[in-house]
C-alpha atoms as a PDB file:
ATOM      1  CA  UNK A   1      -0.122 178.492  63.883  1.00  0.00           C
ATOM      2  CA  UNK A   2      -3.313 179.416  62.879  1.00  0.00           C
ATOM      3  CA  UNK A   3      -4.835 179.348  59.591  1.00  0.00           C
ATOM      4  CA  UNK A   4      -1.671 177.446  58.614  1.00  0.00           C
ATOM      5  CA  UNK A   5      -2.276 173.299  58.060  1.00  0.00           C
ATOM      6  CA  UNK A   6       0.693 170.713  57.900  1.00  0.00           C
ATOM      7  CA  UNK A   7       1.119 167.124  57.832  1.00  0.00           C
ATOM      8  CA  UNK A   8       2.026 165.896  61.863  1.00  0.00           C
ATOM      9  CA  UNK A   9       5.599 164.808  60.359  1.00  0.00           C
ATOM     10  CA  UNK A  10       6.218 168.478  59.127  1.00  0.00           C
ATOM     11  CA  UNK A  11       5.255 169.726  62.127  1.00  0.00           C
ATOM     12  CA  UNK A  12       6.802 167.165  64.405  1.00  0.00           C
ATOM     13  CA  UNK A  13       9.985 168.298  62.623  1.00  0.00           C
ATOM     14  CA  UNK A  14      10.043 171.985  63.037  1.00  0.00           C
ATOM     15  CA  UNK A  15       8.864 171.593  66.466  1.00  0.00           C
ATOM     16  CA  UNK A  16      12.333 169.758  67.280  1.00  0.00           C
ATOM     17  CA  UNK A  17      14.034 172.522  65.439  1.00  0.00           C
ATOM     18  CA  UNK A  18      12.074 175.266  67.799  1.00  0.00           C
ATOM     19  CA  UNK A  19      12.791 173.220  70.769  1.00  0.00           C
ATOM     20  CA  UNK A  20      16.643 172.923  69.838  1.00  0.00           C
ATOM     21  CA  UNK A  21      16.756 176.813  69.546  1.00  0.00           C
ATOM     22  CA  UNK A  22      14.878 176.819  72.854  1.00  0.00           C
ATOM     23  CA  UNK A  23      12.482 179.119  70.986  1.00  0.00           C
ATOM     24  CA  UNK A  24       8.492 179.025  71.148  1.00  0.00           C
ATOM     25  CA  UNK A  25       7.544 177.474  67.739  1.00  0.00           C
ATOM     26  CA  UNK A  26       5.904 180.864  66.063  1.00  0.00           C
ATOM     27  CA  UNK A  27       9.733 182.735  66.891  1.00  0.00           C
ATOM     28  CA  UNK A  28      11.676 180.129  65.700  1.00  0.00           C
ATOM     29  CA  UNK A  29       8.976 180.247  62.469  1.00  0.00           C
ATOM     30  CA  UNK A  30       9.448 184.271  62.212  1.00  0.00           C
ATOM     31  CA  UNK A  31      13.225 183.326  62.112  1.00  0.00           C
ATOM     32  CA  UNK A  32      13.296 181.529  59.843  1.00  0.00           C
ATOM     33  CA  UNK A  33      11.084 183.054  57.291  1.00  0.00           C
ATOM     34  CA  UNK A  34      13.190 186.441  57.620  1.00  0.00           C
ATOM     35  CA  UNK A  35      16.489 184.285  56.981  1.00  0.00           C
ATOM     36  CA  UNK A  36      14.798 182.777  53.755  1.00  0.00           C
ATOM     37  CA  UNK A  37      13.992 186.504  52.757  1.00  0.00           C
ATOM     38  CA  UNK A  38      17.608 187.113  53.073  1.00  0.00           C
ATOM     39  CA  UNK A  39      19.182 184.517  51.215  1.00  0.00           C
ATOM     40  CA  UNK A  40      16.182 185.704  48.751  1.00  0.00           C
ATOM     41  CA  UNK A  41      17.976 189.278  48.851  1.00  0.00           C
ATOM     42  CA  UNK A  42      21.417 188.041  48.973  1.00  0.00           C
ATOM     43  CA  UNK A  43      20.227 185.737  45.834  1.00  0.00           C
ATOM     44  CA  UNK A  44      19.059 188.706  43.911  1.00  0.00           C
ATOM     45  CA  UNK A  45      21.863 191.220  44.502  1.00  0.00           C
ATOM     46  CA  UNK A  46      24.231 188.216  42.977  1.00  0.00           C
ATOM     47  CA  UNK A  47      22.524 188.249  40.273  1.00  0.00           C
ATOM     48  CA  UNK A  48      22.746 191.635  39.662  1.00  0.00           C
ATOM     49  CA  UNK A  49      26.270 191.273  40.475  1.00  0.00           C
ATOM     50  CA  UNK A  50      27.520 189.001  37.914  1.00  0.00           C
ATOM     51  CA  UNK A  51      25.215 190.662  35.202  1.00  0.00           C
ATOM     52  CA  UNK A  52      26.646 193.930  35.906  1.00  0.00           C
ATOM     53  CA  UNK A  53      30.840 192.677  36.048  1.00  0.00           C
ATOM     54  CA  UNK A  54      29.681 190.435  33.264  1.00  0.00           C
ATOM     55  CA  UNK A  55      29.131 193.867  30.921  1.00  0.00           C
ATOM     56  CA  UNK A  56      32.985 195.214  30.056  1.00  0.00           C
ATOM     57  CA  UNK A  57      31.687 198.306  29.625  1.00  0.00           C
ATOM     58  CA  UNK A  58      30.215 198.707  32.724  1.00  0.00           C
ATOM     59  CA  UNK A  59      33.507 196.829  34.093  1.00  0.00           C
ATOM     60  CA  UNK A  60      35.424 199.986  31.880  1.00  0.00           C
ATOM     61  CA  UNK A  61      33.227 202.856  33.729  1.00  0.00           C
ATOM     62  CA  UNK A  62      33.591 201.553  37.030  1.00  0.00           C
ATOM     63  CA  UNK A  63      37.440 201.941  36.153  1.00  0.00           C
ATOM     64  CA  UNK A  64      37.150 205.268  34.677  1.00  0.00           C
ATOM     65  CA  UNK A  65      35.059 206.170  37.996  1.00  0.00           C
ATOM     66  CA  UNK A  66      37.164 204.871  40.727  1.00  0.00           C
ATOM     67  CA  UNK A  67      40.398 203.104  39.135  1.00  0.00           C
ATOM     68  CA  UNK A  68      41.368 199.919  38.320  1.00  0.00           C
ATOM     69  CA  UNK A  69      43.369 198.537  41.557  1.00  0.00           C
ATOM     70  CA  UNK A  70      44.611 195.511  39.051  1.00  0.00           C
ATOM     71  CA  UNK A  71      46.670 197.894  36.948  1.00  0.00           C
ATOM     72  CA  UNK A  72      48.348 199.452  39.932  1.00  0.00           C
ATOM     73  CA  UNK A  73      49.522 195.724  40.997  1.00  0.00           C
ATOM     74  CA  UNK A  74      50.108 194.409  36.939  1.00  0.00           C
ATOM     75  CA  UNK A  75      53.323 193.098  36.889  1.00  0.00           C
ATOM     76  CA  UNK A  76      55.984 194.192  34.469  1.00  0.00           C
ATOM     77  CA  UNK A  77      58.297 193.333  31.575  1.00  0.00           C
ATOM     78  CA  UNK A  78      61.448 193.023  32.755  1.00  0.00           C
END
C-alpha cells in the first residue's frame, strides 16, 4: 500500500478482512473500493428515483407513455 499511511489498528483490521476472503490485501482493497462506488451509484440513482415518482406530472407522462398497470387492476364499484 504505498503512498497510503494508516494507524497499525486500521490496518491490523483490514488485514483480517483480506485474510478471511483469502485475498492478498491490495485485491481485497480494490474490492472493496469498487463496492463503495456502487452503493455510491446505487445511492444516486435513488435519489433520482424518488425525485422523479415524487413529480405527478412526471408520474402522469410515464402513464400517458407506457400505461398505468394500477388502473388495469383498480377494483370496482359493485
Amino acid at each position: 500500500m504505498a503512498g497510503i499511511e494508516i494507524d497499525d489498528t486500521t490496518k491490523a483490521t483490514l488485514q483480517a478482512l483480506a485474510d478471511e476472503a483469502g485475498l492478498p490485501l491490495e485485491t481485497y482493497l480494490a474490492l472493496v473500493a469498487e463496492e463503495k462506488q456502487r452503493e455510491r451509484a446505487l445511492a444516486a440513482g435513488a435519489e433520482a428515483f424518488r425525485r422523479v415518482t415524487g413529480d405527478p406530472a412526471t408520474v402522469a407522462a410515464f402513464d400517458a407513455e407506457f400505461g398505468n398497470p394500477m388502473a388495469k387492476h383498480a377494483p370496482r364499484a359493485a
